[in-house]
C-alpha atoms as a PDB file:
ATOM      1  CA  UNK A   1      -1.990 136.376 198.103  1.00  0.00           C
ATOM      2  CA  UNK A   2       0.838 136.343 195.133  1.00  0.00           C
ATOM      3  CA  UNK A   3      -0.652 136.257 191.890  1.00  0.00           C
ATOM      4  CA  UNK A   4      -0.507 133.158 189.687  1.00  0.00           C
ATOM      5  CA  UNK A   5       2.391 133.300 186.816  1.00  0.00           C
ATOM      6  CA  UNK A   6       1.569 134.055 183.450  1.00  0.00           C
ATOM      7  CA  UNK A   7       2.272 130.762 181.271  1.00  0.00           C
ATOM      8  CA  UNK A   8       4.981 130.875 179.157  1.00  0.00           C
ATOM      9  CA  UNK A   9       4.710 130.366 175.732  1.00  0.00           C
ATOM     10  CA  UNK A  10       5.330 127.266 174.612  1.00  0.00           C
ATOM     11  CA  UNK A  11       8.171 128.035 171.932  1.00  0.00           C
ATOM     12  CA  UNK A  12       9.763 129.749 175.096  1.00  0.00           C
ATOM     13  CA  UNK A  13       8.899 126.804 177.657  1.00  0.00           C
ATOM     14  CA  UNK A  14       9.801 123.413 175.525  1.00  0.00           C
ATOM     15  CA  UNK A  15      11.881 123.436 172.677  1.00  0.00           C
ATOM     16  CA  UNK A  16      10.288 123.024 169.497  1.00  0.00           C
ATOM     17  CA  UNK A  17      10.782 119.951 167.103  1.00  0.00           C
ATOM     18  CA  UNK A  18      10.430 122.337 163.947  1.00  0.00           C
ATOM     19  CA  UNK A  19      13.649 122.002 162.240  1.00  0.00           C
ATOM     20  CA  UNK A  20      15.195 125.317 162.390  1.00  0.00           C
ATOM     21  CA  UNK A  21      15.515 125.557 158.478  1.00  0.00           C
ATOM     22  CA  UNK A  22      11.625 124.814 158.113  1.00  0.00           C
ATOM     23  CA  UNK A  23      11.042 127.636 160.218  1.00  0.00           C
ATOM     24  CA  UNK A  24      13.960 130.117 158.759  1.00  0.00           C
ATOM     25  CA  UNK A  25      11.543 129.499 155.478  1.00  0.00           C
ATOM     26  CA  UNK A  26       8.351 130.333 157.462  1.00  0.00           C
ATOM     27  CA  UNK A  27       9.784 133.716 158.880  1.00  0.00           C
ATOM     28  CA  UNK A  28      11.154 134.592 155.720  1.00  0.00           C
ATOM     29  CA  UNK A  29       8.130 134.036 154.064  1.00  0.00           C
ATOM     30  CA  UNK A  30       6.194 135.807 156.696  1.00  0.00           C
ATOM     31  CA  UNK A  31       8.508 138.644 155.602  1.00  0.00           C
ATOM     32  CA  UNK A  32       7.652 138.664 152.644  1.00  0.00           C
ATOM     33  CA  UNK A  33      11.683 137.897 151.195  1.00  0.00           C
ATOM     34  CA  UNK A  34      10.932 135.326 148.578  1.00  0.00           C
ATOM     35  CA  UNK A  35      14.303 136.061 147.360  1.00  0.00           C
ATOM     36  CA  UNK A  36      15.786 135.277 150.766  1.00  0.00           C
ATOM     37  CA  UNK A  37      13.785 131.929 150.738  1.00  0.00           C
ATOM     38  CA  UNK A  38      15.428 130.718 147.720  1.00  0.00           C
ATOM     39  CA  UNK A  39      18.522 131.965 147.541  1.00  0.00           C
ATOM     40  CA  UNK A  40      19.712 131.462 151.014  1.00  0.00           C
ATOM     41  CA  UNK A  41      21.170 127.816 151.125  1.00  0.00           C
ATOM     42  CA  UNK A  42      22.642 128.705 147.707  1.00  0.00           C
ATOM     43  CA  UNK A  43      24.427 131.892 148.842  1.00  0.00           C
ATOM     44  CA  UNK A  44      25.652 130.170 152.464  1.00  0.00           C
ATOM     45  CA  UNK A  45      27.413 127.221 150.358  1.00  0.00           C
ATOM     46  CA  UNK A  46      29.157 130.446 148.010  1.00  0.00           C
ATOM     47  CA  UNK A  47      29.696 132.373 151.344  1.00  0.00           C
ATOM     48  CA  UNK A  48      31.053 129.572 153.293  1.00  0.00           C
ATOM     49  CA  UNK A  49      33.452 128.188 149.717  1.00  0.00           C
ATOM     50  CA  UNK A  50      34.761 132.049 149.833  1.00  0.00           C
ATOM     51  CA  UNK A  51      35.629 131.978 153.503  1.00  0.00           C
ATOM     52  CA  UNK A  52      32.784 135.052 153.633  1.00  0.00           C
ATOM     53  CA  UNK A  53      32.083 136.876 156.848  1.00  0.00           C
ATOM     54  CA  UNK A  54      28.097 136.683 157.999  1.00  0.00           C
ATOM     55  CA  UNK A  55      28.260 140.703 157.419  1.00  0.00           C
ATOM     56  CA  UNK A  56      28.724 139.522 153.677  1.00  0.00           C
ATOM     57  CA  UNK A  57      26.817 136.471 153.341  1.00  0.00           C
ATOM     58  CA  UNK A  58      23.953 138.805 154.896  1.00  0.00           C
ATOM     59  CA  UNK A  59      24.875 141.751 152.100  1.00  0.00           C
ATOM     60  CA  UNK A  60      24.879 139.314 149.288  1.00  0.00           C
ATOM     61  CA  UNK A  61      21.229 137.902 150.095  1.00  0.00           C
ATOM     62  CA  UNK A  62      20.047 141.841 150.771  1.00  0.00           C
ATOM     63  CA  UNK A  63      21.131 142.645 147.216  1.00  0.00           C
ATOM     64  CA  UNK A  64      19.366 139.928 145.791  1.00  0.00           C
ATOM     65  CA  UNK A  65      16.408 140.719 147.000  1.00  0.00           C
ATOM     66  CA  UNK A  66      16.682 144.232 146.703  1.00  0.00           C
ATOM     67  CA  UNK A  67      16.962 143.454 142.716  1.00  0.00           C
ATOM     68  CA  UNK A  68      14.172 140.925 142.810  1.00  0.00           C
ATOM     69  CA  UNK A  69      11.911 143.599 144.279  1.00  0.00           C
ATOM     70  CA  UNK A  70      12.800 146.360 141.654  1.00  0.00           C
ATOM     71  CA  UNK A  71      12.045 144.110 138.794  1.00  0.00           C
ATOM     72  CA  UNK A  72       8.951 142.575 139.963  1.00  0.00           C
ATOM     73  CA  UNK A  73       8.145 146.497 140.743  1.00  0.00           C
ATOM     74  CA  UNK A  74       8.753 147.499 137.260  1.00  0.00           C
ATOM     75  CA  UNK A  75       7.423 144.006 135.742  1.00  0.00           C
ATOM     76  CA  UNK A  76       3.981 145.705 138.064  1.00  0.00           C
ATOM     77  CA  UNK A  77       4.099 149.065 136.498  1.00  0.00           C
ATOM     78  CA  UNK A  78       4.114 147.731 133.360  1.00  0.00           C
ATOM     79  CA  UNK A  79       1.059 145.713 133.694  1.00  0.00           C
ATOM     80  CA  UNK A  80      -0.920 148.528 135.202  1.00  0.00           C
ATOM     81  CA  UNK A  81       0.116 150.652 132.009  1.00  0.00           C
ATOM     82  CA  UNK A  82      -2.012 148.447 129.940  1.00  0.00           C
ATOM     83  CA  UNK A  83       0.516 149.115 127.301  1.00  0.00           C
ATOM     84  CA  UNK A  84      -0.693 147.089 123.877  1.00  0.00           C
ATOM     85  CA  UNK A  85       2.543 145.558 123.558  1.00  0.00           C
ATOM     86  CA  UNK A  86       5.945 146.397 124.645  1.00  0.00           C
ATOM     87  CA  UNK A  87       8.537 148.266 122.281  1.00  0.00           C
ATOM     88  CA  UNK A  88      11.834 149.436 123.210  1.00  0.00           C
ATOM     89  CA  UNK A  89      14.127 152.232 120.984  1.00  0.00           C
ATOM     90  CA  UNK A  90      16.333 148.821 120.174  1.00  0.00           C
ATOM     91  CA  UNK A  91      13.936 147.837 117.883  1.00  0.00           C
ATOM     92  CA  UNK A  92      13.227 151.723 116.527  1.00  0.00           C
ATOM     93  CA  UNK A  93      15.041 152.233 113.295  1.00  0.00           C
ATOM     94  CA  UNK A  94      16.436 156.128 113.530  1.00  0.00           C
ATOM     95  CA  UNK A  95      17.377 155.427 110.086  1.00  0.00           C
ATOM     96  CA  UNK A  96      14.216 155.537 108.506  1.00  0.00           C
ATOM     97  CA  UNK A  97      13.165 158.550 109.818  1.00  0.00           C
ATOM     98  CA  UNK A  98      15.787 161.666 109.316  1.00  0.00           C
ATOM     99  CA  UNK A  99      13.665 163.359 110.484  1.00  0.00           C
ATOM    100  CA  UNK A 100      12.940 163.150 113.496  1.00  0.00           C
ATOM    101  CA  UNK A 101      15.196 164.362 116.245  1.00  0.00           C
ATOM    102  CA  UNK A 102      17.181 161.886 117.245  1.00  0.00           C
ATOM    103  CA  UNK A 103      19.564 163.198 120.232  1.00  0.00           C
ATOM    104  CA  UNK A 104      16.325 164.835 121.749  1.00  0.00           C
ATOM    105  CA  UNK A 105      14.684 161.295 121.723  1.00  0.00           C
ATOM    106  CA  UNK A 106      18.006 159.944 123.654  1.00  0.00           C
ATOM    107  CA  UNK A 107      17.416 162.872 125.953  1.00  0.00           C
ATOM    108  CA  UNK A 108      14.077 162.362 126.849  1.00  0.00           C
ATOM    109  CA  UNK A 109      15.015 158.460 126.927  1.00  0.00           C
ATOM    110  CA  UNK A 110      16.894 159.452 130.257  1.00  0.00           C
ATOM    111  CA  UNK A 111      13.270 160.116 132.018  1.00  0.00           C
ATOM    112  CA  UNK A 112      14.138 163.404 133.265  1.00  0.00           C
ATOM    113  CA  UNK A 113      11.553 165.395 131.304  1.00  0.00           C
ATOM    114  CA  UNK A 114       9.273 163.489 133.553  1.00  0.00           C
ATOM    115  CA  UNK A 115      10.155 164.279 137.058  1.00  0.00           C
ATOM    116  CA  UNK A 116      10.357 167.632 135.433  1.00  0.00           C
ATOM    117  CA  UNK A 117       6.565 167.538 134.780  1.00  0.00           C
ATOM    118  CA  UNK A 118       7.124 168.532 130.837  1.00  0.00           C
ATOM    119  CA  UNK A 119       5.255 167.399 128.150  1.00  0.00           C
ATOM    120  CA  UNK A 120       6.298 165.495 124.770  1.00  0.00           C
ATOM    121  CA  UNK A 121       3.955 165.320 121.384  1.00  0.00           C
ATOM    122  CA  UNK A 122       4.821 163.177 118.508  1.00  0.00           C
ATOM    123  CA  UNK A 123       3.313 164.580 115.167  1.00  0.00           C
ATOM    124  CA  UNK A 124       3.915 162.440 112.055  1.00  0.00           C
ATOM    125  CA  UNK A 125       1.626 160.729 109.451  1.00  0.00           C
ATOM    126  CA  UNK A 126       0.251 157.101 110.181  1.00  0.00           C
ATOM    127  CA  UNK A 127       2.932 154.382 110.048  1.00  0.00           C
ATOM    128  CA  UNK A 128       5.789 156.535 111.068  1.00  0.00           C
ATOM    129  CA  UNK A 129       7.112 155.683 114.428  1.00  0.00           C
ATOM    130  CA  UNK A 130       4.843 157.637 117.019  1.00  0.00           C
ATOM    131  CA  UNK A 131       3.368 155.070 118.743  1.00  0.00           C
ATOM    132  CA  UNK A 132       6.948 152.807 119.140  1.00  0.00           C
ATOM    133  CA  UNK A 133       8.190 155.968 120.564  1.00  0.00           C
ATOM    134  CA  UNK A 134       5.401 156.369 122.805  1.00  0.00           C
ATOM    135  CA  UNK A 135       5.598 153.012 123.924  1.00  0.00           C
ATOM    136  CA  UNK A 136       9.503 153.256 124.605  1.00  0.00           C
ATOM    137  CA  UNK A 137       9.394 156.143 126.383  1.00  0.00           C
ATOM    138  CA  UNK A 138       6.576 154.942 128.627  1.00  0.00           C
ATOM    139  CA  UNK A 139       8.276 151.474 129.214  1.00  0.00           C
ATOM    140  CA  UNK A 140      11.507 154.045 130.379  1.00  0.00           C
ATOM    141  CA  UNK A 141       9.450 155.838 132.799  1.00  0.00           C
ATOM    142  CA  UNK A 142       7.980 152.218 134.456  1.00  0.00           C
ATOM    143  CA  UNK A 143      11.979 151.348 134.784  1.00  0.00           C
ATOM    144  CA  UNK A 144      12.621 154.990 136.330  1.00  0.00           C
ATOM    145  CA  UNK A 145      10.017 153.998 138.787  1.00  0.00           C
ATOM    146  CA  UNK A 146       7.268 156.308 137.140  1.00  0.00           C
ATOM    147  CA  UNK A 147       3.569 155.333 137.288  1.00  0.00           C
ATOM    148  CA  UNK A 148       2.157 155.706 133.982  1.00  0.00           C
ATOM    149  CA  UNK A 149      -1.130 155.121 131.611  1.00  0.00           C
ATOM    150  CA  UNK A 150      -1.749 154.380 128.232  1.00  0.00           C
ATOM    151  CA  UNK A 151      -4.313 154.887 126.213  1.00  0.00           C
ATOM    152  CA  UNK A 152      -5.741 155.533 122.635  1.00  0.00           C
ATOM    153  CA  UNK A 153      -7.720 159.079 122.819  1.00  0.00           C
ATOM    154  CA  UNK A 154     -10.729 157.552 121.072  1.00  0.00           C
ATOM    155  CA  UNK A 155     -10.744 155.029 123.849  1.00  0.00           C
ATOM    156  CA  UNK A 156     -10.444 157.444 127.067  1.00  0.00           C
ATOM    157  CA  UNK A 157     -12.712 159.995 125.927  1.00  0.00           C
ATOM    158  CA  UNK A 158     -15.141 156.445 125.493  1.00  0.00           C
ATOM    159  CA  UNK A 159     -14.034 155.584 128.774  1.00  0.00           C
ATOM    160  CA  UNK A 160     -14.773 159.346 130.455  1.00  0.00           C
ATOM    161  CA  UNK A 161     -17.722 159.072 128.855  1.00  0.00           C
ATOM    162  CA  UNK A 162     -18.973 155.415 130.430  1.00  0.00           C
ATOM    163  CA  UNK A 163     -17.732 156.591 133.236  1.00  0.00           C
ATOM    164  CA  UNK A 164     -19.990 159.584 133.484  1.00  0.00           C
ATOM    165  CA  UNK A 165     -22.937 158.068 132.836  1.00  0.00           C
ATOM    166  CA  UNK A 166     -22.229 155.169 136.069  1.00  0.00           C
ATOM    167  CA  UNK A 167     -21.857 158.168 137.889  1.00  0.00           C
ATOM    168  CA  UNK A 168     -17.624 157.285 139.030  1.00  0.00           C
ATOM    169  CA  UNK A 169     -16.437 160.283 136.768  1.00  0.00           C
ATOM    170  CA  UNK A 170     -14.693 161.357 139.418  1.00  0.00           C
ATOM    171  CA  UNK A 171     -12.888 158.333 140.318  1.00  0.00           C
ATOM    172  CA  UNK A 172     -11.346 158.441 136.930  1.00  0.00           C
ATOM    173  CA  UNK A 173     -10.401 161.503 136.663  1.00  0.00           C
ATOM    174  CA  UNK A 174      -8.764 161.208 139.789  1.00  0.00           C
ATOM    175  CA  UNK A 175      -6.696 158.234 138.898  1.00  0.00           C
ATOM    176  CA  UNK A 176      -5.750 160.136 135.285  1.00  0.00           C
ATOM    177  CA  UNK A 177      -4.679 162.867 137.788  1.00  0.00           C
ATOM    178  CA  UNK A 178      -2.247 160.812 139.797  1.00  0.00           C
ATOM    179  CA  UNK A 179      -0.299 159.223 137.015  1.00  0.00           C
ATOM    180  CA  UNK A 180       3.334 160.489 136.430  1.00  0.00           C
ATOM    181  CA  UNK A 181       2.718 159.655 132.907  1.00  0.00           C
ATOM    182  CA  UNK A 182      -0.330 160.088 130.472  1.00  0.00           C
ATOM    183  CA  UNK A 183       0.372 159.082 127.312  1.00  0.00           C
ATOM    184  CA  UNK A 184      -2.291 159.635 124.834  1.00  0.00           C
ATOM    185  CA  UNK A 185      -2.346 157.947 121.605  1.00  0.00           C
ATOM    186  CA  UNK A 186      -3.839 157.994 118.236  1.00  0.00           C
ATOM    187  CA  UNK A 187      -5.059 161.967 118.839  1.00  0.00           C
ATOM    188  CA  UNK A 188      -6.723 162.725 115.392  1.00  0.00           C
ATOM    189  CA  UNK A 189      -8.021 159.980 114.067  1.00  0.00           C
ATOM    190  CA  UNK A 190     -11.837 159.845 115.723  1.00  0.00           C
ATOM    191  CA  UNK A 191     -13.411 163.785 116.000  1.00  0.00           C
ATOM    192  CA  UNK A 192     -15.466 163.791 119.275  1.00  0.00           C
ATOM    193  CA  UNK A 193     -18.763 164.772 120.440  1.00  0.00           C
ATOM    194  CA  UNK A 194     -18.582 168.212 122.398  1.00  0.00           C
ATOM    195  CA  UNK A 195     -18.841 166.707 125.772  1.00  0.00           C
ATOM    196  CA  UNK A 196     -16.481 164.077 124.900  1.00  0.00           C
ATOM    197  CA  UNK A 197     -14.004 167.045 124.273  1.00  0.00           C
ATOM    198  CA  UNK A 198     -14.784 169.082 126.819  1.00  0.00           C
ATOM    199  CA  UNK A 199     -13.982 165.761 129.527  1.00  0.00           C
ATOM    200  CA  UNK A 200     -10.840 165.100 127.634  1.00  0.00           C
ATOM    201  CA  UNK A 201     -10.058 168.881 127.826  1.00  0.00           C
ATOM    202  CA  UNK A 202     -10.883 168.576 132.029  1.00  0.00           C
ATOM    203  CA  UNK A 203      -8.286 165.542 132.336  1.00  0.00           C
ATOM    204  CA  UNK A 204      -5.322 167.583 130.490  1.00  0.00           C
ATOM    205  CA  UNK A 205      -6.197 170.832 132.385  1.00  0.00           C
ATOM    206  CA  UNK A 206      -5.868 169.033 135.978  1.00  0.00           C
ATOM    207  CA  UNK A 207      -2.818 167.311 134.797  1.00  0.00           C
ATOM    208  CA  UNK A 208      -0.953 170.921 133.849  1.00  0.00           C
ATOM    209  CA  UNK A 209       2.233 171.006 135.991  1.00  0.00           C
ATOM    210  CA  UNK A 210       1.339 167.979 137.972  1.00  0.00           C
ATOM    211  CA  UNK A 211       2.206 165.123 135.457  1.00  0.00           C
ATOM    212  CA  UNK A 212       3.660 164.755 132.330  1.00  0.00           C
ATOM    213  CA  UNK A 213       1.536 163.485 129.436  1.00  0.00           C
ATOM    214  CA  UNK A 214       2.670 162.396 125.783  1.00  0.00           C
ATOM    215  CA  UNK A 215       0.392 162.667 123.143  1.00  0.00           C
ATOM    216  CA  UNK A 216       1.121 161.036 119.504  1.00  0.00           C
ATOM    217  CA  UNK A 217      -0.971 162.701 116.650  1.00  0.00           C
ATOM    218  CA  UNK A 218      -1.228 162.419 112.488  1.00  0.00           C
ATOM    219  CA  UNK A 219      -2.620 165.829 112.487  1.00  0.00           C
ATOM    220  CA  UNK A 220      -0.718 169.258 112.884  1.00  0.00           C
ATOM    221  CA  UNK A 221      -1.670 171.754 116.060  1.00  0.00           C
ATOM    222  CA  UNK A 222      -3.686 173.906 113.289  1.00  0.00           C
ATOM    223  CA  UNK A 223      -5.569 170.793 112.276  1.00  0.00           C
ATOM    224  CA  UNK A 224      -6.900 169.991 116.045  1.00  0.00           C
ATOM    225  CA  UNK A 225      -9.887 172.176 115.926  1.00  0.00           C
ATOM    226  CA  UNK A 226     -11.774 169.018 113.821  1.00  0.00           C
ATOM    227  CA  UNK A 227     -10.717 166.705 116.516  1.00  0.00           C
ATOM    228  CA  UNK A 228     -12.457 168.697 119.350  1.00  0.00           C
ATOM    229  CA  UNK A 229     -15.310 171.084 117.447  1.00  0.00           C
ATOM    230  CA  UNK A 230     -14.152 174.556 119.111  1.00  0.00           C
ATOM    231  CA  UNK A 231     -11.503 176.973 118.584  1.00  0.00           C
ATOM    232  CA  UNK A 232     -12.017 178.212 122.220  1.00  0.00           C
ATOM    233  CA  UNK A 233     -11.602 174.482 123.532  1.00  0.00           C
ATOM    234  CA  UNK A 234      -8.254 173.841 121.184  1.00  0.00           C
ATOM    235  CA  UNK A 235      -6.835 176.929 121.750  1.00  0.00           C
ATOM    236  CA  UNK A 236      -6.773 176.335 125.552  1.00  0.00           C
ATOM    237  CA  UNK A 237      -5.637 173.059 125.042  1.00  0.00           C
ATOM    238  CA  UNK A 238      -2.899 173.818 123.288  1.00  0.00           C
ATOM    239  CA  UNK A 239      -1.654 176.910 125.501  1.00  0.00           C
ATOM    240  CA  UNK A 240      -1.680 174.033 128.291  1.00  0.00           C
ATOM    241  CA  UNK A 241       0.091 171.029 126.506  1.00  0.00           C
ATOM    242  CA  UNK A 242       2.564 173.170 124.535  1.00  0.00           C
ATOM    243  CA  UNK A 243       3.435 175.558 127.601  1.00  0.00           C
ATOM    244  CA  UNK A 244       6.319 173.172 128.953  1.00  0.00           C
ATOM    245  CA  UNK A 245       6.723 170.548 125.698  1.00  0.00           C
ATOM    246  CA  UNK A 246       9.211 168.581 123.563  1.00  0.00           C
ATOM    247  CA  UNK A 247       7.891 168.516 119.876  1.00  0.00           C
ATOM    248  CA  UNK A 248       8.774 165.137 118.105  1.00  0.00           C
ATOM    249  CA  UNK A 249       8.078 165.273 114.140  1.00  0.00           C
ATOM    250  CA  UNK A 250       7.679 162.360 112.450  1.00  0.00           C
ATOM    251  CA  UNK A 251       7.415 163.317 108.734  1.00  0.00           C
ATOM    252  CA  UNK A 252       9.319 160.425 106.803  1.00  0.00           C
ATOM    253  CA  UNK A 253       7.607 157.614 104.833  1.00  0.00           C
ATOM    254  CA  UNK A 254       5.590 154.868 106.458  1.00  0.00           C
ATOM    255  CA  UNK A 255       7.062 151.789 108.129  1.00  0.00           C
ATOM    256  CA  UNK A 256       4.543 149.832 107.498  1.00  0.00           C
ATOM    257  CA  UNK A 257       3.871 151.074 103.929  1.00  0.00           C
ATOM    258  CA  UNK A 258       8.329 150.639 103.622  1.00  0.00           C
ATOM    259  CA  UNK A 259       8.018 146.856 104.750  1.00  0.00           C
ATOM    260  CA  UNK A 260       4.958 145.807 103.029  1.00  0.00           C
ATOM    261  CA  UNK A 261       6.711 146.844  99.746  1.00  0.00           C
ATOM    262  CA  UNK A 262       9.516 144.752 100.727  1.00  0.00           C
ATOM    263  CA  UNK A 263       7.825 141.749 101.274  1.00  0.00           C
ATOM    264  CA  UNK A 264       6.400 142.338  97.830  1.00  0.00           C
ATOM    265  CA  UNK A 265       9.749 142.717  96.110  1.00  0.00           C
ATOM    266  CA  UNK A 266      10.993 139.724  98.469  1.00  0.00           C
ATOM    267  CA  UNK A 267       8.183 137.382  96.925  1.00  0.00           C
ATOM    268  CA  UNK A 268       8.971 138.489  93.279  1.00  0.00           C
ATOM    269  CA  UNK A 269      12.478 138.092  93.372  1.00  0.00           C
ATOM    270  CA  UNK A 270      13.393 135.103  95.451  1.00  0.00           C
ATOM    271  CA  UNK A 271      16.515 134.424  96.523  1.00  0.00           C
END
């Protein structure tokens, strides 16, 4: 007895009334090429006007999309950085601080120090550049393709803390882990409890020589003992962050302090 035939599908068995450029725009959506979906009529009229090859037409659309991608990528890893706003070293003025290093910053604006799992602090007084540096450096590593976290350390240890106490500690700390870049602001200005130390101390041990972390502070390494309560604790904090390091200082007068006086002097003497 022969066996009855399968049916054929029916996009197979009857042609289909879909225009084909309604369903070009389905697959390619289905594809996830957004780029592809509205770019492609554009590109064929530029292809077709420069007597292009499909080879090209093809390569044209594929780099499109491929740049699309990358910036919607980096547009991503800049969200997930929760950075406070976004600063860039166009906007830094070298000028108004000698004296900080200024071909080191260039250097570590290349991202390198990063996949090389080395460490940067920024020490300065308040008002002096640290955290537009921070911020820079960080929105470099999200364009290098770096994942990368930013926080003020008043506001993680609060967060470790929180976290303990809902009992997904280790959740955090696991995410803090897995970050190419840490960067740790504002380390100096709030002393912590000494469990609040000792869980900030746990995240920089189990990111030694694993991820890089940057850490801005107004207060020198002998001054960090009345940040975390114990020499012990500081001491191997220190050995850890400073083992593989760039040292940024940041000793010249404040910016903030610097423009505030010239909008005073603006208002007295008008132009």
């Amino acid at each position: 007895m022969t066996q009855p035939s399968m049916p054929l599908p029916a996009t197979a068995a009857e042609p289909t009334s879909v225009p084909p450029a309604v369903l070009l725009t389905n697959h390619l959506k289905a594809l996830k090429l957004p780029t592809f979906v509205r770019e492609h009529e554009k590109v064929a009229m530029e292809a077709a006007q420069d007597q292009a090859d499909y080879p090209r037409y093809l390569l044209r659309l594929c780099e499109l999309e491929r740049i699309d991608r990358e910036r919607r990528m980096v547009e991503r890893r800049i969200r997930l950085a929760k950075f406070p706003h976004t600063k860039s070293f166009d906007t830094f003025d070298f000028a108004a601080q000698p004296s900080l290093n200024k071909p080191l910053v260039l250097e570590l604006a290349r991202g390198e120090w990063i996949e090389q799992r080395r460490n940067v602090i920024a020490l300065g007084p308040s008002g002096t550049g640290k955290t537009h540096t921070a911020l820079a450096l960080g929105l470099v590593a999200c364009q290098k393709g770096h994942s990368v976290a930013f926080t003020t350390a008043a506001a993680l240890v609060h967060d470790l803390m929180e976290a303990r106490d809902e009992r997904r500690l280790r959740t955090l700390q696991k995410y803090l882990a897995s970050v190419k870049l840490l960067i740790l602001d504002e380390l100096g200005y709030v002393p912590f409890t000494a469990v609040g130390g000792e869980l900030l101390f746990e995240v920089l041990s189990q990111r030694y020589e694993r991820g890089s972390t940057l850490v801005t502070s107004n207060l020198p390494f002998d001054e960090w003992t009345t940040v975390f309560g114990s020499e012990r604790l500081t001491g191997a904090l220190l050995d850890r962050l400073t083992h593989h390091v760039h040292i940024l200082e940041m000793n010249g007068d404040s910016y903030r302090l610097a423009s505030s006086r010239r909008r005073q002097k603006d208002r007295k003497n008008p132009s």
